[in-house]
Protein backbone atom coordinates (compact mmCIF):
# COMPACT_ATOMS: atom_id res chain seq x y z
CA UNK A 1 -17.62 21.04 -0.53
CA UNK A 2 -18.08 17.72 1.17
CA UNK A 3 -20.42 15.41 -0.39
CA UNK A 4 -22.86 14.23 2.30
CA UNK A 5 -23.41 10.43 1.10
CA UNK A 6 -19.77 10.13 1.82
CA UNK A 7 -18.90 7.79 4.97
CA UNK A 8 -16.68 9.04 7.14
CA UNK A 9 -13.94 6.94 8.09
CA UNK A 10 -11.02 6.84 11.19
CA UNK A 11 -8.32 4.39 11.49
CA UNK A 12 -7.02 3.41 14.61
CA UNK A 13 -3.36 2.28 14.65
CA UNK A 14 -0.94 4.23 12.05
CA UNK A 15 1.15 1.64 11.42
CA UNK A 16 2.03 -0.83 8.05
CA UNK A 17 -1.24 -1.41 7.51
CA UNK A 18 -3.03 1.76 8.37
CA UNK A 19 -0.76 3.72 7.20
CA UNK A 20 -1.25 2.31 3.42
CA UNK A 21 -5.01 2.25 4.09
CA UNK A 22 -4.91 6.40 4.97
CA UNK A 23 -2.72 6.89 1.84
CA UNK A 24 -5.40 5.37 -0.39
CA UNK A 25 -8.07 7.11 1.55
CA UNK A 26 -6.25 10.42 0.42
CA UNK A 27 -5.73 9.66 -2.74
CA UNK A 28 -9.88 8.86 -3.05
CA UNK A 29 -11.84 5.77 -2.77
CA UNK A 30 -15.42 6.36 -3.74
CA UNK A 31 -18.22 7.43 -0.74
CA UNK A 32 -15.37 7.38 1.91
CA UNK A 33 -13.62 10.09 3.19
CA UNK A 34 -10.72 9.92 5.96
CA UNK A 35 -11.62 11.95 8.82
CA UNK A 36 -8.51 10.93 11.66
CA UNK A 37 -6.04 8.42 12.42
CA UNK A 38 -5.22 7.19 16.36
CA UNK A 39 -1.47 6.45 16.50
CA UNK A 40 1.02 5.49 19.34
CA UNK A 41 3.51 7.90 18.56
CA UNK A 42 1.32 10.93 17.86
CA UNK A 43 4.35 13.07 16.58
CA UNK A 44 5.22 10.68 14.02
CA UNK A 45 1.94 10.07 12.86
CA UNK A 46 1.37 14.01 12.65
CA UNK A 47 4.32 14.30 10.44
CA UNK A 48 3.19 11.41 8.00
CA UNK A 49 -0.06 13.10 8.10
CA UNK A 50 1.73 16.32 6.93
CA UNK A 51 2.69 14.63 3.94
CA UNK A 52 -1.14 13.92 2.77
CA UNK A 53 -3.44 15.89 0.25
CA UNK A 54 -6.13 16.73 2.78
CA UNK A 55 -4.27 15.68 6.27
CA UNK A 56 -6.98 14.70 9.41
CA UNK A 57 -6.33 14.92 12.94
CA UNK A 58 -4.42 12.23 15.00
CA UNK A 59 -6.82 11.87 18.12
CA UNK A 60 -7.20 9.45 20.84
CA UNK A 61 -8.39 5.63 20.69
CA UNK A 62 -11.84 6.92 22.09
CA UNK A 63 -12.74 9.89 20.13
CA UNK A 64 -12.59 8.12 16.72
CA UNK A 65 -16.35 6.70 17.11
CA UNK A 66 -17.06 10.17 17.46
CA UNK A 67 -16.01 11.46 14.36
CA UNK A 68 -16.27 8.48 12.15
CA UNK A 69 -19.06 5.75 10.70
CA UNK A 70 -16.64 3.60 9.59
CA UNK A 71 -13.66 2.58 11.84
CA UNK A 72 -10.84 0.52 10.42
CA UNK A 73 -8.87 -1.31 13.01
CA UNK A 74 -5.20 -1.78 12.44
CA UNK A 75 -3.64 -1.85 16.17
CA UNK A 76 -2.41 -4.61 18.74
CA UNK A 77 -5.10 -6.85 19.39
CA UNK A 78 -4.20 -6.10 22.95
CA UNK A 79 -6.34 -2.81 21.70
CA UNK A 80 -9.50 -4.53 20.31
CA UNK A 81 -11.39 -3.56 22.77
CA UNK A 82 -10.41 -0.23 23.69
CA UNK A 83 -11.53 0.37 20.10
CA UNK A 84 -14.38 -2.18 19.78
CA UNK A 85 -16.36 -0.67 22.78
CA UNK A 86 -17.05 2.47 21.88
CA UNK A 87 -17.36 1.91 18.05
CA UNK A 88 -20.10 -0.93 18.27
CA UNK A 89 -21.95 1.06 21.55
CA UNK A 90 -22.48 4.12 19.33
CA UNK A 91 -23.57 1.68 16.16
CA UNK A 92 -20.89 1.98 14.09
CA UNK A 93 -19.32 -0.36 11.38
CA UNK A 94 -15.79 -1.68 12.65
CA UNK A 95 -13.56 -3.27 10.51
CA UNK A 96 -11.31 -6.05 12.45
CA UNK A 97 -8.06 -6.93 11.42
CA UNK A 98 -7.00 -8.28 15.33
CA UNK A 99 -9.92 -11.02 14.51
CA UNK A 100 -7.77 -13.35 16.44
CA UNK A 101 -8.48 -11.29 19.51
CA UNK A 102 -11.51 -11.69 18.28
CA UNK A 103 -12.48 -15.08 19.11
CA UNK A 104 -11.57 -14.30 22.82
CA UNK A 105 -14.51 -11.25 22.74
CA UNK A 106 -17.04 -12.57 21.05
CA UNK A 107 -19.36 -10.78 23.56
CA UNK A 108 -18.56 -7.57 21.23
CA UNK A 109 -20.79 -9.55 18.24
CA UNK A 110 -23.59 -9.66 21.04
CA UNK A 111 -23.03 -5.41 21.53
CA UNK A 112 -22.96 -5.11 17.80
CA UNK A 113 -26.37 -6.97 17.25
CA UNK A 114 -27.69 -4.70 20.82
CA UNK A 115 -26.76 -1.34 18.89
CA UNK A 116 -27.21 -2.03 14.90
CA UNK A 117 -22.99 -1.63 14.90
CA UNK A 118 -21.71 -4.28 12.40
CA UNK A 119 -18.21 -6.01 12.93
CA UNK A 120 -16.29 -6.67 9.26
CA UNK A 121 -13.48 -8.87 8.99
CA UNK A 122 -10.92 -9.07 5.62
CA UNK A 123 -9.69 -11.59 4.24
CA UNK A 124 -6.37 -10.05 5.28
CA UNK A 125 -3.43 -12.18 4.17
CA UNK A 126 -5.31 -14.86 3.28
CA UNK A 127 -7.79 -16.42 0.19
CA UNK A 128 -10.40 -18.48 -0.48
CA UNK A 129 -12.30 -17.66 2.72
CA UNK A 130 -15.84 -17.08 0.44
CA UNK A 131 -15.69 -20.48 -1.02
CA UNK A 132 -14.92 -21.94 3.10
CA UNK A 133 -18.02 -19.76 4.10
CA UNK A 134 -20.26 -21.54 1.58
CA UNK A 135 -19.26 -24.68 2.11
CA UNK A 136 -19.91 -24.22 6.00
CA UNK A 137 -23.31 -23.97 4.87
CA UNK A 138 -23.44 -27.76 4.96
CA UNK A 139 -21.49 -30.52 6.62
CA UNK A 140 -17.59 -29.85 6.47
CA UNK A 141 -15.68 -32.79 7.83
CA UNK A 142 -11.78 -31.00 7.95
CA UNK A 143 -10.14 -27.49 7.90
CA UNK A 144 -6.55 -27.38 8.24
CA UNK A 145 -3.66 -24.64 7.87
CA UNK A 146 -0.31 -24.77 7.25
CA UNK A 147 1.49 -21.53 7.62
CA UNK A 148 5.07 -20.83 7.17
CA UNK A 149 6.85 -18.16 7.87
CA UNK A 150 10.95 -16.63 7.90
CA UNK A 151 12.06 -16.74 11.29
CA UNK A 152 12.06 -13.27 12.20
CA UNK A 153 8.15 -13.12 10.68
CA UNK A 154 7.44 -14.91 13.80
CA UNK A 155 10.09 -13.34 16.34
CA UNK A 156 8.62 -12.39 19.90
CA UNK A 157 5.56 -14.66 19.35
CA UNK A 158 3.99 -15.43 22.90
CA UNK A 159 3.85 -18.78 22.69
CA UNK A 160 7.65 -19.14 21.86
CA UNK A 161 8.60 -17.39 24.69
CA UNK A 162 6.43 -19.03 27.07
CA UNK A 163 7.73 -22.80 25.57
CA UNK A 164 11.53 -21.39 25.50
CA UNK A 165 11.70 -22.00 21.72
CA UNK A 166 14.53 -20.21 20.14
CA UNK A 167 14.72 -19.38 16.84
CA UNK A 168 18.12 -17.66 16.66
CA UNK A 169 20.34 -19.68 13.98
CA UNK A 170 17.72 -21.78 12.60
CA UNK A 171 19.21 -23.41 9.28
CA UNK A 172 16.04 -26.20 8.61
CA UNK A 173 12.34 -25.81 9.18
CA UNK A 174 11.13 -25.94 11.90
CA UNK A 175 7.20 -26.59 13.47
CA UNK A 176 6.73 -24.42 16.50
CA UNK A 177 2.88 -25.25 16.68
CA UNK A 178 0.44 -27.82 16.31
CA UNK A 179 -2.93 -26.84 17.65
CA UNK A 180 -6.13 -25.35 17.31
CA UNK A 181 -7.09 -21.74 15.68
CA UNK A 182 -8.30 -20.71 18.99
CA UNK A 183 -4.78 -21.58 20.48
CA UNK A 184 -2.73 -20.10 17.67
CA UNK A 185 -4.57 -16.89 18.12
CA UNK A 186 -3.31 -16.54 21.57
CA UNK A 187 -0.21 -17.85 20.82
CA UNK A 188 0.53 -15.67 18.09
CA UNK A 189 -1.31 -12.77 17.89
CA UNK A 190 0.60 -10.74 15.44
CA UNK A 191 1.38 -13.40 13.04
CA UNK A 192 -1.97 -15.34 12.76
CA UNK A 193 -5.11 -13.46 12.17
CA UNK A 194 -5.40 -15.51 9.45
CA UNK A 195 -6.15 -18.54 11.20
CA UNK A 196 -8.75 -16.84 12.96
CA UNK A 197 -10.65 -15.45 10.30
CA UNK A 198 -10.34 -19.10 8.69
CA UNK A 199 -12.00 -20.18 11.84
CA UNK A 200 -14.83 -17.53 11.75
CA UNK A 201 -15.37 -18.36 8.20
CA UNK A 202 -16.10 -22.02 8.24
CA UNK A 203 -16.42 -24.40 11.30
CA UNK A 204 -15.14 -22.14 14.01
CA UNK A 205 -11.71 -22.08 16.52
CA UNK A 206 -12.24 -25.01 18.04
CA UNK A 207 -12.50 -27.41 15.00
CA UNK A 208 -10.09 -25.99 12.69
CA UNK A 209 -6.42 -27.14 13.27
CA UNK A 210 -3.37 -25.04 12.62
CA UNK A 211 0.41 -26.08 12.11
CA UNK A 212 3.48 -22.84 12.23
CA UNK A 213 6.45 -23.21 10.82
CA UNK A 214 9.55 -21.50 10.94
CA UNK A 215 11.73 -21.77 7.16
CA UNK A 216 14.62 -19.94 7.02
CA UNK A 217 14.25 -20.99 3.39
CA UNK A 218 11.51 -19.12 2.36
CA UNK A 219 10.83 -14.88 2.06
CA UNK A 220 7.46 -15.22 1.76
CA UNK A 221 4.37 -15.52 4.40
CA UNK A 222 3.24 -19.43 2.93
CA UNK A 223 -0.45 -20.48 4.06
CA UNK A 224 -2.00 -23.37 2.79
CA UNK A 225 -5.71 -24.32 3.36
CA UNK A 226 -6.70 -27.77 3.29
CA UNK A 227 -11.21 -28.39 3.17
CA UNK A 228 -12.90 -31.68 3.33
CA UNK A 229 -16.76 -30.51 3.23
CA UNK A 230 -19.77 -32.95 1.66
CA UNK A 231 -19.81 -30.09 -1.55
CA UNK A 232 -16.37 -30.22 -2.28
CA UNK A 233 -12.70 -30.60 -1.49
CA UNK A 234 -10.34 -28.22 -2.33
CA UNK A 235 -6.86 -27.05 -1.20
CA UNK A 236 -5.83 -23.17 -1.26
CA UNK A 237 -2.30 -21.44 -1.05
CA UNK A 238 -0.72 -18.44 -1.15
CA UNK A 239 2.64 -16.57 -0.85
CA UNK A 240 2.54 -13.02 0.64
CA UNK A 241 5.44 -10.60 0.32
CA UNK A 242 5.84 -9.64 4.19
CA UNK A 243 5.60 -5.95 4.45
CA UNK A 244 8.84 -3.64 4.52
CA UNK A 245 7.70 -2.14 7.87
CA UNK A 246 6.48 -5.12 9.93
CA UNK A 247 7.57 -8.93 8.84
CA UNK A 248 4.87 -10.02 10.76
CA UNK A 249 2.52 -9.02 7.73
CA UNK A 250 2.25 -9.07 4.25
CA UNK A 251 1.84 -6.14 1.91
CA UNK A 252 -1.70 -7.71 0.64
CA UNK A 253 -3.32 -7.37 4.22
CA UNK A 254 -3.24 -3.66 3.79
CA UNK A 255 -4.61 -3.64 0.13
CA UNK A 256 -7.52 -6.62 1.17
CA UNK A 257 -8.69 -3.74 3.48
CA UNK A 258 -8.81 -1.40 0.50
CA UNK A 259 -10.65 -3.44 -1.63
CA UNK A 260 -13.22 -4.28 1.09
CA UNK A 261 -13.68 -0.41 1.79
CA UNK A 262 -14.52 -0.30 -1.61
CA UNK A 263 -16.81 -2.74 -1.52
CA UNK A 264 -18.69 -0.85 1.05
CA UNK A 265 -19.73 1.62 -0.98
CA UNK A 266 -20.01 0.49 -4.65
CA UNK A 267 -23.36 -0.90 -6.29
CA UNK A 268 -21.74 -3.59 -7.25
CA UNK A 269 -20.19 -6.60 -5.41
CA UNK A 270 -18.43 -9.22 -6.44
CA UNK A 271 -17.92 -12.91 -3.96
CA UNK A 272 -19.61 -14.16 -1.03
């Protein structure tokens, strides 16, 4: 029998990420339950599905708001809205992961305020974004990031193609960017949430700078925050294990979304 405190929850984009979100949603998390996925390839994600405990249907973009309180958004960010729309219009909870599309639709915060919807973003692939929020409750003089990533991490990136940068060969690292959040979100949608939801956190897209880097060197997604605030100054970094299916992301993106479902619905909370 279904308990009815539990939250029902969809996920839209059966991918790296949402696939590893499902599989923890079928193994139990606490209040939620997993009611259907929204895939590309519907055939494949029916025979992943198969594989589940208690398996949900695979149903279009625009029937998951529908079925579900919760929606977890793990698809292009060319997507955002086809998912944001009718999630926030019926007053559901949305969780963002394309937050870098984001900052280009900022009318959807307006619809989520209009309808009682709320719009969640993790921390994703990145840390430290509770001790940026506080200090963005006073004056904060400086936010920078430094990411660095293995070449094909960043293959097919708009802004490569449209600047004719190659990264075929590459034997030294290399900066491809040097820019605002605002314009690395654009530029590299798939590789740089990050920087947008380090932009949302503290002094917004405009304000906080970004460099990319391409290191044949490295195996690991590198970011490193740098914070000059009146409370405090501190420096952050971290190196994610890109995940097996899609280089563009790390394996801890999935798991941050975990851990914030959780969150959701336990009594107790822990960080900003």
């Amino acid at each position: 029998m279904t308990d009815k405190r539990e939250k029902r929850v969809a996920i839209a984009g059966f991918g790296a990420i949402g696939r590893v979100v499902a599989a923890h949603l079928d193994r139990g998390i606490a209040g939620l339950r997993l009611v259907a996925v929204a895939a590309r390839d519907k055939a494949r994600a029916e025979r992943a599905m198969a594989g589940f405990a208690r398996p949900v249907p695979v149903l279009p973009l625009a029937e998951l708001a529908e079925e579900a309180e919760i929606i977890v958004e793990c698809a292009p960010a060319a997507l955002l809205r086809e998912i944001a729309e009718p999630t926030l219009g019926r007053g559901r909870t949305l969780l963002v992961l394309s937050c870098g599309a984001l900052i280009d639709n900022f009318d959807l915060v307006d619809l989520a305020r209009r309808t009682g919807g709320r719009i969640l973003v993790p921390s994703g692939a990145l840390l430290g974004l509770d001790a940026v929020q506080a200090a963005a409750q006073g004056a904060v003089e400086r936010v920078h990031m430094m990411t660095r990533k293995p070449p094909r991490g960043l293959a097919g990136a708009p802004y490569l193609i449209a600047h004719g940068i190659s990264l075929d060969g590459l034997s030294a690292a290399k900066r491809v960017f040097a820019g605002t959040a605002r314009e690395a979100a654009r530029g590299f949608p798939a590789n740089v949430n990050v920087a947008a939801a380090l932009a949302l956190a503290g002094i917004g897209p405009e304000r906080t700078t970004v460099e990319i880097w391409a290191d044949p060197g490295i195996t690991r997604n590198t970011h490193r925050i740098e914070v000059e605030a009146e409370t405090a100054r501190f420096t952050l970094a971290i190196e994610n294990v890109p995940s097996a299916d899609n280089p563009r992301t790390g394996r801890l993106t999935a798991l941050s979304v975990v851990a914030l479902l959780k969150k959701l619905a336990s009594p107790l909370q822990i960080g900003t």
